[in-house]
C-alpha atoms as a PDB file:
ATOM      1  CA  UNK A   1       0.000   0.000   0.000  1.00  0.00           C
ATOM      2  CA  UNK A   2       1.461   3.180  -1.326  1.00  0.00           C
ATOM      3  CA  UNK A   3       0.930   6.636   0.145  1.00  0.00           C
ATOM      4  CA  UNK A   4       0.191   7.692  -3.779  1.00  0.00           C
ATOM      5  CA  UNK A   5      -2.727   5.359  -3.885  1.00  0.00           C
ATOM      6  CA  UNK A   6      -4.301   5.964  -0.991  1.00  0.00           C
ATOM      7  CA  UNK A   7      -3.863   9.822  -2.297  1.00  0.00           C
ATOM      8  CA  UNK A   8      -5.783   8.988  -5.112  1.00  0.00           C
ATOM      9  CA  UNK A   9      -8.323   6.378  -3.354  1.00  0.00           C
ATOM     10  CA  UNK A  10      -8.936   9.350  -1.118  1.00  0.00           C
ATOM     11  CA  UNK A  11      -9.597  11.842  -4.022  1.00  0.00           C
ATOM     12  CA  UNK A  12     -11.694   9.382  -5.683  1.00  0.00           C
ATOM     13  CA  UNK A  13     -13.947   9.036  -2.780  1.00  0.00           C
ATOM     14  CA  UNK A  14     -14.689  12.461  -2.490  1.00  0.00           C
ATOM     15  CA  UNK A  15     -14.870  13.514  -6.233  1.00  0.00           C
ATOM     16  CA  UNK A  16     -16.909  10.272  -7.494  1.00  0.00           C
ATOM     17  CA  UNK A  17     -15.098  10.829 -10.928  1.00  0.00           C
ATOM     18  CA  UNK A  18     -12.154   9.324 -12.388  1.00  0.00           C
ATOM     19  CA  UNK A  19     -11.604  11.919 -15.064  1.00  0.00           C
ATOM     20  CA  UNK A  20     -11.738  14.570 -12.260  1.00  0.00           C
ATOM     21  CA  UNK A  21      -9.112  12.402  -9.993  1.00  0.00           C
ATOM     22  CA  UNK A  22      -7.036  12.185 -13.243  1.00  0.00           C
ATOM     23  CA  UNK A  23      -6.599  16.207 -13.860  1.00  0.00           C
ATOM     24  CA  UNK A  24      -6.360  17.251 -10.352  1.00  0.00           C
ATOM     25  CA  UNK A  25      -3.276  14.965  -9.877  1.00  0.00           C
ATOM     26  CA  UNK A  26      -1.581  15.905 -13.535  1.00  0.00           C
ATOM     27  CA  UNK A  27      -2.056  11.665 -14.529  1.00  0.00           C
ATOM     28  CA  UNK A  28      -4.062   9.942 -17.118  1.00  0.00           C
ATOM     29  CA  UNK A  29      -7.267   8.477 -16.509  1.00  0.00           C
ATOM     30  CA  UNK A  30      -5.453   4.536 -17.204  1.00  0.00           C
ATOM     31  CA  UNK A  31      -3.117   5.354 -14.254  1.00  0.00           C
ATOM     32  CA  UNK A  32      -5.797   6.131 -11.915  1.00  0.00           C
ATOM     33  CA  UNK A  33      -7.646   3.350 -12.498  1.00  0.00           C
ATOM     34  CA  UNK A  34      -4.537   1.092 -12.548  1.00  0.00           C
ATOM     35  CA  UNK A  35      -3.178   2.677  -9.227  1.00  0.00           C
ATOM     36  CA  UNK A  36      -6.766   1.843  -7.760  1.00  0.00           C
ATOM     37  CA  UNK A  37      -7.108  -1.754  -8.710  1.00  0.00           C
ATOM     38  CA  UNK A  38      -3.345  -2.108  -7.456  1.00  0.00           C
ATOM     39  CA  UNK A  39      -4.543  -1.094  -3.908  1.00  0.00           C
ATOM     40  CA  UNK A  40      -7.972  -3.468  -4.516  1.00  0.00           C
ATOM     41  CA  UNK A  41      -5.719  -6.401  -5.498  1.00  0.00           C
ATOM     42  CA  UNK A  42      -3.391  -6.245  -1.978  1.00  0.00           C
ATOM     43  CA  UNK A  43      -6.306  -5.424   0.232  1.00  0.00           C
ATOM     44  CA  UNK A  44      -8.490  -8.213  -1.398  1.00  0.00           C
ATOM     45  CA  UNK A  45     -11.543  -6.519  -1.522  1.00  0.00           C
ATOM     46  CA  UNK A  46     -12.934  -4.076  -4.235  1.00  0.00           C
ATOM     47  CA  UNK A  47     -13.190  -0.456  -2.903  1.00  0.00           C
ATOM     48  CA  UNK A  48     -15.523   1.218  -5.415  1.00  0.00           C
ATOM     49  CA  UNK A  49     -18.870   0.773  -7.321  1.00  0.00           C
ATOM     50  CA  UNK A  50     -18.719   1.623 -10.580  1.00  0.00           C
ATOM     51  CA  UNK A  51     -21.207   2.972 -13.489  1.00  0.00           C
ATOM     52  CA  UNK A  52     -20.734   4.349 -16.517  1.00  0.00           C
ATOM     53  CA  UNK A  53     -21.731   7.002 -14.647  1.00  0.00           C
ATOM     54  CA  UNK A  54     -20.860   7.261 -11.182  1.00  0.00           C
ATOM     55  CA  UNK A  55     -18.507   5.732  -8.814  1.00  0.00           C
ATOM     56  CA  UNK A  56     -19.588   4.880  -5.416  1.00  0.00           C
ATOM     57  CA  UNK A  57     -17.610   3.833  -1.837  1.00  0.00           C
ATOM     58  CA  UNK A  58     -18.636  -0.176  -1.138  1.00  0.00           C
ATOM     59  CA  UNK A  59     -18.111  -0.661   2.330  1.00  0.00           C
ATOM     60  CA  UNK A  60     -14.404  -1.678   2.621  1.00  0.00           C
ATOM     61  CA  UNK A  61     -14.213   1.575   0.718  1.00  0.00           C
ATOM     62  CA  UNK A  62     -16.181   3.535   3.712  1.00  0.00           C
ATOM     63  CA  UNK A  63     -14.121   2.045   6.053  1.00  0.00           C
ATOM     64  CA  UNK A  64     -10.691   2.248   4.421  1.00  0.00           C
ATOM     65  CA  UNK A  65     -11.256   6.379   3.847  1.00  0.00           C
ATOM     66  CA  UNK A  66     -10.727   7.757   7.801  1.00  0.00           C
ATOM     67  CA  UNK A  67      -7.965   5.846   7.633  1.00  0.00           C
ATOM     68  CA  UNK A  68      -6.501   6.736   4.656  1.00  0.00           C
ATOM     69  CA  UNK A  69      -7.673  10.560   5.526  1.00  0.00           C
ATOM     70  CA  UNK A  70      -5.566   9.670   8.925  1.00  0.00           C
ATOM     71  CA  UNK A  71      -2.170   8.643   7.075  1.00  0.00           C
ATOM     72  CA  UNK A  72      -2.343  11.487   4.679  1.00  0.00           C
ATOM     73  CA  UNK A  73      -2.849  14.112   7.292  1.00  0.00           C
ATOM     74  CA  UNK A  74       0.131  12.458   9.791  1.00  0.00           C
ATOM     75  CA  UNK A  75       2.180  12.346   6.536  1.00  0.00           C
ATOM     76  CA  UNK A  76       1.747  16.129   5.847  1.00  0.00           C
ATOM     77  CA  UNK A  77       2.190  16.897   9.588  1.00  0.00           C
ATOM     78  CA  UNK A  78       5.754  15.049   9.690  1.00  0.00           C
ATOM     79  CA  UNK A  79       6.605  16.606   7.120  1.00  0.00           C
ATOM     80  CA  UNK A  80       6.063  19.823   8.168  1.00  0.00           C
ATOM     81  CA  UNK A  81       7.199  19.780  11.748  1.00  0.00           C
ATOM     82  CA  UNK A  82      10.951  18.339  10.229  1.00  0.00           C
ATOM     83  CA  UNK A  83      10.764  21.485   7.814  1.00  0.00           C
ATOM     84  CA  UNK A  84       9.766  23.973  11.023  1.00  0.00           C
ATOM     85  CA  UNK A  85      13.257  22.796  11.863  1.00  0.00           C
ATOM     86  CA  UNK A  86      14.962  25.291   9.823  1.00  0.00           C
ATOM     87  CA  UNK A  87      15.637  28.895  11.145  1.00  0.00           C
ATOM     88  CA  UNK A  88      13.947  30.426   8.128  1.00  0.00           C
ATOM     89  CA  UNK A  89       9.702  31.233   8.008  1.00  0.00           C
ATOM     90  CA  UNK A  90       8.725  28.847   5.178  1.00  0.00           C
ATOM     91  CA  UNK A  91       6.129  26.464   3.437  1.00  0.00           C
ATOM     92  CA  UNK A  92       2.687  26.267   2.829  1.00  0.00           C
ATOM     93  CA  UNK A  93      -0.208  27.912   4.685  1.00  0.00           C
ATOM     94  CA  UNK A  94      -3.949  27.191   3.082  1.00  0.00           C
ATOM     95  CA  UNK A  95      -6.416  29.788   4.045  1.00  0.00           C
ATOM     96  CA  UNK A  96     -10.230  29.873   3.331  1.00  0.00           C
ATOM     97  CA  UNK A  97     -12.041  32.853   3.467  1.00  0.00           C
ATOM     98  CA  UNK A  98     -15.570  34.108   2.705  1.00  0.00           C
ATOM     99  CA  UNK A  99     -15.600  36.200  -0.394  1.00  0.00           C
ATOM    100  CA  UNK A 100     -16.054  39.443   1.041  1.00  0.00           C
ATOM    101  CA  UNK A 101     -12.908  39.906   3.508  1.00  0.00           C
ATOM    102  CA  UNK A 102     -10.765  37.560   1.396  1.00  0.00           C
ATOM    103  CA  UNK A 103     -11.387  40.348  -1.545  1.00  0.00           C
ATOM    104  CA  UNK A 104     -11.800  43.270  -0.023  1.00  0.00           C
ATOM    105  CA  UNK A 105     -10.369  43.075   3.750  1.00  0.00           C
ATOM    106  CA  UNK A 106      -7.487  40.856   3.642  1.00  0.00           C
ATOM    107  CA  UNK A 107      -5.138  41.457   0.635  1.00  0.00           C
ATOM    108  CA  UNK A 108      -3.290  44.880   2.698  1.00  0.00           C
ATOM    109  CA  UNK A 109      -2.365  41.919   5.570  1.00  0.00           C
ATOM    110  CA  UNK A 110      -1.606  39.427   2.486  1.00  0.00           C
ATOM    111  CA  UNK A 111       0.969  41.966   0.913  1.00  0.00           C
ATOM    112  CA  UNK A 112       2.919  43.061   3.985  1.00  0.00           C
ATOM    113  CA  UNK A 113       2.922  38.921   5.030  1.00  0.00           C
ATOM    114  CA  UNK A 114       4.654  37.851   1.824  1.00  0.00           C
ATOM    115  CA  UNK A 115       6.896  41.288   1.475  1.00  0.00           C
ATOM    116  CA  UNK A 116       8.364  39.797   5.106  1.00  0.00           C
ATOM    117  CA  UNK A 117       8.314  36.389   4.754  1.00  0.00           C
ATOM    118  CA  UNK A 118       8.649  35.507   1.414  1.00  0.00           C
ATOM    119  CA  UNK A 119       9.378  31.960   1.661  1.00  0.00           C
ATOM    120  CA  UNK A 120       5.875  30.994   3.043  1.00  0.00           C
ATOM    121  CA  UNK A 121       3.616  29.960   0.040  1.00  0.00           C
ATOM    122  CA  UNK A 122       0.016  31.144   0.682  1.00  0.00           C
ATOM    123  CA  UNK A 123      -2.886  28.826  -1.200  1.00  0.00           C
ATOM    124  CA  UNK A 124      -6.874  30.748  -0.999  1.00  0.00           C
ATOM    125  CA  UNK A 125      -9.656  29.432  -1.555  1.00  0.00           C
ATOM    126  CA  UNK A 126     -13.224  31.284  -1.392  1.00  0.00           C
ATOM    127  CA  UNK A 127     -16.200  29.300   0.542  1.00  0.00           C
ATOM    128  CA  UNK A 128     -19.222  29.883   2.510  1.00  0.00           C
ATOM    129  CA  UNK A 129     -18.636  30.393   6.257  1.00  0.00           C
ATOM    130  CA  UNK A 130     -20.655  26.582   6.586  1.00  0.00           C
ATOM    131  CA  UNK A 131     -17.575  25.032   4.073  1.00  0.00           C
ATOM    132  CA  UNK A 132     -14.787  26.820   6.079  1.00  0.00           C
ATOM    133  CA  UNK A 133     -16.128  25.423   9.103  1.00  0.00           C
ATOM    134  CA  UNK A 134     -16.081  22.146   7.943  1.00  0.00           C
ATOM    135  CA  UNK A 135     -12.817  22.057   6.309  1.00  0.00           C
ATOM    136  CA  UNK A 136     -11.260  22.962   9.199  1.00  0.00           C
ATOM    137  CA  UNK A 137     -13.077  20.109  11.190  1.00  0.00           C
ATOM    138  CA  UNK A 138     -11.593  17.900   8.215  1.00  0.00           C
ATOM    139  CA  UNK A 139      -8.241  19.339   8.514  1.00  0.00           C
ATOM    140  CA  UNK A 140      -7.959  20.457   5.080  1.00  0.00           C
ATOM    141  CA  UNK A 141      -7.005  24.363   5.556  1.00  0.00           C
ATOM    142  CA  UNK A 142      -5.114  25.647   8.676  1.00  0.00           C
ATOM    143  CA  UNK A 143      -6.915  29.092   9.051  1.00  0.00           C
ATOM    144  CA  UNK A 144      -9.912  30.496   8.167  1.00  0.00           C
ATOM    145  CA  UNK A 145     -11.881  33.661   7.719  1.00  0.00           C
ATOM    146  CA  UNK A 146     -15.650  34.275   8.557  1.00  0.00           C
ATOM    147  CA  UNK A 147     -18.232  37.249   9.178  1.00  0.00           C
ATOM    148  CA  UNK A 148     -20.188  36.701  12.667  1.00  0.00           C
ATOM    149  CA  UNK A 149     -18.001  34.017  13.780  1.00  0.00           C
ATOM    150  CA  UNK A 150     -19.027  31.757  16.727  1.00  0.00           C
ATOM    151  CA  UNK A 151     -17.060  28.886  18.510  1.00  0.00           C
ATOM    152  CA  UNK A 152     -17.487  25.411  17.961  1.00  0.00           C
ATOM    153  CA  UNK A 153     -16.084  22.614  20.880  1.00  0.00           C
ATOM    154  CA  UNK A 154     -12.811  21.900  18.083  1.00  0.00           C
ATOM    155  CA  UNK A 155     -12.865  25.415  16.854  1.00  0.00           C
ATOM    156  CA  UNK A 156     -11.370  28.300  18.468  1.00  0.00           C
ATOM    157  CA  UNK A 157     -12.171  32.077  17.122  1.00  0.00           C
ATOM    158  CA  UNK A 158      -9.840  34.583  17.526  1.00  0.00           C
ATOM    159  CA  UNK A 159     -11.413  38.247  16.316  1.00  0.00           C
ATOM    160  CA  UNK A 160      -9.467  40.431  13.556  1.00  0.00           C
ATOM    161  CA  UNK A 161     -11.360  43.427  12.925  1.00  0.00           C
ATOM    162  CA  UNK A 162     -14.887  44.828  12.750  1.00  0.00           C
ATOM    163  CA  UNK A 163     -16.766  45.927   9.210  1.00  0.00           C
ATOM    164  CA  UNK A 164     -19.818  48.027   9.167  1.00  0.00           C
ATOM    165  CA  UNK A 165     -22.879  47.862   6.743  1.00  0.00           C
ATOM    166  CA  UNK A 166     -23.620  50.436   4.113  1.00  0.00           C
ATOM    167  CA  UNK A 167     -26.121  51.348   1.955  1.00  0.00           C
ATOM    168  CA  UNK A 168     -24.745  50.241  -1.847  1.00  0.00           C
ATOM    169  CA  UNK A 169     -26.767  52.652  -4.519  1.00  0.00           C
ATOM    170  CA  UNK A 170     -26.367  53.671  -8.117  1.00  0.00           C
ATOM    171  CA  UNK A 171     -25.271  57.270  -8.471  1.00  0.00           C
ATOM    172  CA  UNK A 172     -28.762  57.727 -10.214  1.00  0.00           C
ATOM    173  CA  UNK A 173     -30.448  56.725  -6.877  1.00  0.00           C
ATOM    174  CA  UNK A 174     -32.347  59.127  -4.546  1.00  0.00           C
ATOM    175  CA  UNK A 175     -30.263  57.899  -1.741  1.00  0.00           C
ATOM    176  CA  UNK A 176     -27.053  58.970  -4.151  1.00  0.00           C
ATOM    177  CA  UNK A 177     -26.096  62.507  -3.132  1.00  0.00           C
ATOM    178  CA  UNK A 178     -26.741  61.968   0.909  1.00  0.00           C
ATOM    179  CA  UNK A 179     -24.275  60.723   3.063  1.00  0.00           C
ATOM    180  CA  UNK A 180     -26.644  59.159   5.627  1.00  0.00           C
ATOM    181  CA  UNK A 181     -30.080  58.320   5.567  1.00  0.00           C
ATOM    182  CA  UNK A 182     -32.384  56.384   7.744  1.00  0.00           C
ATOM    183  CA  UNK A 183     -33.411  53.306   8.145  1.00  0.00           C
ATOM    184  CA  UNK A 184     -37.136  53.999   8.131  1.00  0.00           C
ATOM    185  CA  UNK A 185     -35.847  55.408   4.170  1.00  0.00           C
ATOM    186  CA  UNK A 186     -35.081  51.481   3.045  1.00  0.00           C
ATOM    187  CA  UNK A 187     -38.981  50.822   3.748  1.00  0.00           C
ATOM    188  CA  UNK A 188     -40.074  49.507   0.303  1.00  0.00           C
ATOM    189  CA  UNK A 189     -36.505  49.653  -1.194  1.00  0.00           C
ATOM    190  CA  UNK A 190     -36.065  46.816  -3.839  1.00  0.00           C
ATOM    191  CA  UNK A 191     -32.991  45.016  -2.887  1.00  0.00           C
ATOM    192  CA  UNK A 192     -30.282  42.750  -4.135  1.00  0.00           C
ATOM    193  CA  UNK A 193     -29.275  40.774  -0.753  1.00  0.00           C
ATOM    194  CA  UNK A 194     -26.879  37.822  -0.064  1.00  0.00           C
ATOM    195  CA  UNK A 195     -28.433  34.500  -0.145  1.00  0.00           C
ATOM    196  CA  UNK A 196     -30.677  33.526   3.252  1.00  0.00           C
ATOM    197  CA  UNK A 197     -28.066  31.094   4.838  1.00  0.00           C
ATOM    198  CA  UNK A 198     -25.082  33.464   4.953  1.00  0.00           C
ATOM    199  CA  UNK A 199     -24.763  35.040   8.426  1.00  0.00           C
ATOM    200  CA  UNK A 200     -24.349  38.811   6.815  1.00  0.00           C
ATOM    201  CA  UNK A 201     -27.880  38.202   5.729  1.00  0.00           C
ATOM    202  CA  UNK A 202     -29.019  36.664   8.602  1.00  0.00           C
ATOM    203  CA  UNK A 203     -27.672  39.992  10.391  1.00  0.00           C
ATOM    204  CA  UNK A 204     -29.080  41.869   7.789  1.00  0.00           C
ATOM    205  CA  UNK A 205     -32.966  40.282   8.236  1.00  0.00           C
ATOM    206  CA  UNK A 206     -32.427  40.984  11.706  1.00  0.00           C
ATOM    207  CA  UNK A 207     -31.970  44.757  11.881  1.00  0.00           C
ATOM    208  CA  UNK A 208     -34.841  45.172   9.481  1.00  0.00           C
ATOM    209  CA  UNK A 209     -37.447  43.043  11.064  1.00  0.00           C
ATOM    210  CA  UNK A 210     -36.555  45.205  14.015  1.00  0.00           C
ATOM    211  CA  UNK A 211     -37.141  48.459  12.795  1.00  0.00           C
ATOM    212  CA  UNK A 212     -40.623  46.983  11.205  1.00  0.00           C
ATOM    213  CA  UNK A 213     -38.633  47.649   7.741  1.00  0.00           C
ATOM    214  CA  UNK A 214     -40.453  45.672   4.662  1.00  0.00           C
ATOM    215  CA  UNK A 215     -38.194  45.825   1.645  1.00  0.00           C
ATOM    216  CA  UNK A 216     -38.861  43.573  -2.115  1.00  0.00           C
ATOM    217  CA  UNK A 217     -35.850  41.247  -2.415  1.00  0.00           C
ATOM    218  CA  UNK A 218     -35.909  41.041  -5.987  1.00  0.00           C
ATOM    219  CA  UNK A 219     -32.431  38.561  -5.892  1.00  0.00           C
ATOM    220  CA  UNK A 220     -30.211  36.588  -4.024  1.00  0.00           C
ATOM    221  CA  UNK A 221     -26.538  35.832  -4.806  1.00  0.00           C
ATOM    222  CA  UNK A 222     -23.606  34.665  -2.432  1.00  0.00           C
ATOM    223  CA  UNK A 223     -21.229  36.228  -4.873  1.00  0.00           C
ATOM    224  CA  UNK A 224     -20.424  40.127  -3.635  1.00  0.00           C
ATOM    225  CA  UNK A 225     -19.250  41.273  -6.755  1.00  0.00           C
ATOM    226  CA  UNK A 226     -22.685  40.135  -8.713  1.00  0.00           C
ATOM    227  CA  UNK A 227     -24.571  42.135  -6.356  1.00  0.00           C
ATOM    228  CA  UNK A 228     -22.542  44.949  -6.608  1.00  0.00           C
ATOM    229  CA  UNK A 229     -23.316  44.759 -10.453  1.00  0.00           C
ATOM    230  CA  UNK A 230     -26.466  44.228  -9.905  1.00  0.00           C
ATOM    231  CA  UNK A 231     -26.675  47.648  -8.027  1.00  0.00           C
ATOM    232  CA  UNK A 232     -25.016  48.839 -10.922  1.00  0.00           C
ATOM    233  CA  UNK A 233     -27.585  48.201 -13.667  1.00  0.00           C
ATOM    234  CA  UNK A 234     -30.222  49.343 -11.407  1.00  0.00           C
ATOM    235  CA  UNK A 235     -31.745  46.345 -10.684  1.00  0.00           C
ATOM    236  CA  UNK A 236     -31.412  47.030  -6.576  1.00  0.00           C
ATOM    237  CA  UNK A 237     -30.304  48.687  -3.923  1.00  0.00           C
ATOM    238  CA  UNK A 238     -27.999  46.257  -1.779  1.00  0.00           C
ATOM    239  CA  UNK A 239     -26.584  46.317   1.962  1.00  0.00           C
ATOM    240  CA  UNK A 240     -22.946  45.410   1.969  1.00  0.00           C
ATOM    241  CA  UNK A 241     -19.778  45.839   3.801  1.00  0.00           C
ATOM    242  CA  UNK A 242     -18.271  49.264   3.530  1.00  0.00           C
ATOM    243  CA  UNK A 243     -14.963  48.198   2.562  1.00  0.00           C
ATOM    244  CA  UNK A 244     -16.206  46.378  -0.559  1.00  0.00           C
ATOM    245  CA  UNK A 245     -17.000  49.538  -2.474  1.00  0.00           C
ATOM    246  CA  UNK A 246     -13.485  50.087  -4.393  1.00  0.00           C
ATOM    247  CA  UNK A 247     -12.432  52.831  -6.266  1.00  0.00           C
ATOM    248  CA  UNK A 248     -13.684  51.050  -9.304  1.00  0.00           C
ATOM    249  CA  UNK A 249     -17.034  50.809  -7.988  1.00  0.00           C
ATOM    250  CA  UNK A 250     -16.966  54.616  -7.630  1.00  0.00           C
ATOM    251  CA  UNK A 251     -15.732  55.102 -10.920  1.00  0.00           C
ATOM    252  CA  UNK A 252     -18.390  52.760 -12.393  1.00  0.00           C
ATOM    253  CA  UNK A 253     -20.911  54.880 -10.577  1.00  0.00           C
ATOM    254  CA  UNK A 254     -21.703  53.305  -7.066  1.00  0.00           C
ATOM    255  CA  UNK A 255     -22.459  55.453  -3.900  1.00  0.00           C
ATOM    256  CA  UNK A 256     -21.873  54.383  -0.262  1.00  0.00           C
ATOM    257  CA  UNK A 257     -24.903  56.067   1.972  1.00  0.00           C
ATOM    258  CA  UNK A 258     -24.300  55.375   5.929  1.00  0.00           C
ATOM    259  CA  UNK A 259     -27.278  54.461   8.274  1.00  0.00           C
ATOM    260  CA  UNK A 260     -28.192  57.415  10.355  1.00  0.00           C
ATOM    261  CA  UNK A 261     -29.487  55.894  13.285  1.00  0.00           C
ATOM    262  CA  UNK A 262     -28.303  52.174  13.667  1.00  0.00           C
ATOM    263  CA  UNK A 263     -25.182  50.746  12.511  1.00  0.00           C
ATOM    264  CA  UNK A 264     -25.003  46.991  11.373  1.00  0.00           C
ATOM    265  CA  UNK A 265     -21.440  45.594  12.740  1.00  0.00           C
ATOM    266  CA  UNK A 266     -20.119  43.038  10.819  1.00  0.00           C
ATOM    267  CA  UNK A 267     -17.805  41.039  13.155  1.00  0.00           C
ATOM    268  CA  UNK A 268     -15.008  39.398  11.330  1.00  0.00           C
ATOM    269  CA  UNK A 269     -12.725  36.607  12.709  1.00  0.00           C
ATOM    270  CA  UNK A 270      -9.928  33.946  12.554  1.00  0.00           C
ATOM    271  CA  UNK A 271     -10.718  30.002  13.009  1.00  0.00           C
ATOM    272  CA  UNK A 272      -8.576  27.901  13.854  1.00  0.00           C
ATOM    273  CA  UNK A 273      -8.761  24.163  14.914  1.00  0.00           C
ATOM    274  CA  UNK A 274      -7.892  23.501  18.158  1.00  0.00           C
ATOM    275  CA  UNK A 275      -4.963  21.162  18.985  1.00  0.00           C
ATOM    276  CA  UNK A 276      -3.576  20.925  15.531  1.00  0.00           C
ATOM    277  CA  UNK A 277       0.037  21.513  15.016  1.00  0.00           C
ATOM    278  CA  UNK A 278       0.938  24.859  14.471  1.00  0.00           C
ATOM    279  CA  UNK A 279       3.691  25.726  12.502  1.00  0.00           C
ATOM    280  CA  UNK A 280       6.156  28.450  11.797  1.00  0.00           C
ATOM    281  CA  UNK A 281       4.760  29.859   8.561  1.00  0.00           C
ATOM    282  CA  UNK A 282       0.655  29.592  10.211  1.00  0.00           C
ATOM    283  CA  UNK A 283       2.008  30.993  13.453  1.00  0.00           C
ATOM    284  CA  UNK A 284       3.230  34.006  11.490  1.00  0.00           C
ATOM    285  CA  UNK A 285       0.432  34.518   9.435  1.00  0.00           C
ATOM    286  CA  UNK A 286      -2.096  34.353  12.140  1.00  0.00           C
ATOM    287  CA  UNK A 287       0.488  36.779  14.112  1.00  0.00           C
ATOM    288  CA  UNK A 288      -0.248  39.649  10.985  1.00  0.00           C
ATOM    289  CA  UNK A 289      -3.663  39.251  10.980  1.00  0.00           C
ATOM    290  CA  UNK A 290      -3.610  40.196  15.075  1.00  0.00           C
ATOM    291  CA  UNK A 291      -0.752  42.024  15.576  1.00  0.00           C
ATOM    292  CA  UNK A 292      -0.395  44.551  12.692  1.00  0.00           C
ATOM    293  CA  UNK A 293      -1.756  47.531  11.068  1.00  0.00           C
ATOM    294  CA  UNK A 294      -1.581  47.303   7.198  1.00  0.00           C
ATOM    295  CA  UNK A 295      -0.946  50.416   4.860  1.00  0.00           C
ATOM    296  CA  UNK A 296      -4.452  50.511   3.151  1.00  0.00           C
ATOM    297  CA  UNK A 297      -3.340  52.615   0.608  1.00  0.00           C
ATOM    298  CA  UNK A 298      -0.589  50.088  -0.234  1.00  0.00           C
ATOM    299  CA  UNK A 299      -4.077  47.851  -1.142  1.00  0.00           C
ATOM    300  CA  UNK A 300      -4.329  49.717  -4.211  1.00  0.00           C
ATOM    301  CA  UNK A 301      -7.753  49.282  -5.441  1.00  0.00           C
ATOM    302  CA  UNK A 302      -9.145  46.420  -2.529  1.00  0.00           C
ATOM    303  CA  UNK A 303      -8.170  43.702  -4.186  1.00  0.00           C
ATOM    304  CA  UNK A 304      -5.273  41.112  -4.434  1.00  0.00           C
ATOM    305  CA  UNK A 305      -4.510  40.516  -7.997  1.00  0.00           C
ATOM    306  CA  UNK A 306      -3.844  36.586  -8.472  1.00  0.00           C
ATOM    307  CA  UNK A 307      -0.475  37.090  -9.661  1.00  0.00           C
ATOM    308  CA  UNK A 308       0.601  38.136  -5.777  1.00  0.00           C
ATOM    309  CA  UNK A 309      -0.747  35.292  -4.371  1.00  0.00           C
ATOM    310  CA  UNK A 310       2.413  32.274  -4.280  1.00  0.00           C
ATOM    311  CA  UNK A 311       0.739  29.120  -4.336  1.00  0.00           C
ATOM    312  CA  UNK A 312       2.435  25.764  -3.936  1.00  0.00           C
END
């Protein structure tokens, strides 16, 4: 039994697809399927159900994968904690973040992390506060990054910084030339809003239902930048985090209008799983999200192009 099988056996579990297996690990589709009927033949037992169509755990298949997750994960952490060894800050740190701080709040930390330690790879992925959760749980990232963060008995939550809710219009809006209005004004406001499961709209429900505010939600997207668009066009007025509206949203015509009498804090904060090995290059990046001030400006427009994220 080879560590390279049971990385593919592993894969194959969890995509169902052979083809899929095949591109994420740069091999053909032959030497997937060979490496898999390798591990069958010494364990004596097939793993998978196959269809033309789908490919499903049997049971020695469900109870081979914890184990096989098990080995993996011990692999990685050996491996890691002989590298942490050296005197220098390096390897890989996988963060998962939802997509409003990961665009718009974290790339000033991200920039003045890899200008210092430039030997740490970073690898980002966007998901929904529910995904980042469970990756964690599954060991899978080693930090991540959620709005209205709460504490779970494996995860710990450390807080990083506090957003605010504006008022997103089009610059042909009523609301456009004030810089405040209130809340009683969103009272029959059509609205482009995040999707009902996200916490920022479960936040968002909340302060309206209080102030007996009954607005048309004429869509529902989890992606920020869609709704900002959407605000754009005219189709909606939306309620999003203040730091999302870049300089290219202004140019393209989008107004920020504050609340004059409530504010809508958007507590943001850092998960970690507790007891895992910490290592040098996590320890550090945690450390710059908590313990320093980032040059905004240096942010340029908000966002971190691709090219300045190192990935392994």
């Amino acid at each position: 039994m080879e560590l390279y099988q049971l990385k593919l056996f592993v894969d194959l579990a969890e995509m169902g697809n052979f083809t899929r297996v095949a591109n994420d690990n740069y091999v053909t589709q032959a030497a997937v399927t060979l490496q898999i009927r390798k591990l069958e033949s010494e364990l004596g037992v097939p793993l998978f159900h196959r269809t033309t169509r789908s490919v499903t755990l049997l049971e020695a298949g469900h109870r081979l994968l914890p184990y096989a997750r098990d080995v993996l994960q011990k692999v990685q952490e050996a491996t890691l904690s002989v590298r942490d060894t050296k005197s220098d800050v390096s390897g890989l740190v996988r963060v998962a973040s939802v997509h409003s701080i990961g665009l718009y709040e974290l790339p000033p930390y991200i920039r003045q992390f890899l200008k210092r330690f430039p030997g740490v790879n970073l690898r980002i992925d966007y998901r929904t506060s529910e995904e980042i959760y469970r990756s964690l749980h599954n060991g899978d990232i080693d930090v991540g990054l959620v709005a209205y963060p709460y504490e779970m008995p494996r995860i710990q939550c450390t807080p990083f910084m506090k957003d605010h809710l504006v008022v997103i219009v089009p610059d042909d809006h009523a609301f456009a030339n004030k810089k405040a209005i209130k809340m009683a004004e969103l009272n029959g406001q059509s609205l482009v809003q995040f999707s009902t499961e996200t916490p920022t709209r479960r936040a968002t429900d909340a302060a309206l239902k209080e102030h007996n505010i009954s607005v048309n939600v004429r869509m529902e997207c989890d992606n920020i930048e869609i709704l900002k668009q959407m605000v754009e066009v005219g189709f909606g007025i939306a309620l999003l985090p203040k730091e999302s509206l870049t300089r290219g949203d202004r140019a393209a015509g989008l107004r920020a209008v504050n609340l004059e009498d409530t504010e809508i804090e958007r507590p943001i904060g850092i998960l970690l799983l507790k007891n895992a090995p910490r290592f040098k290059a996590v320890r550090a990046f945690v450390a710059s999200l908590t313990g320093q001030v980032p040059d905004k400006d240096a942010a340029r427009d908000g966002k971190l192009e691709p090219s300045e994220i190192k990935t392994s």
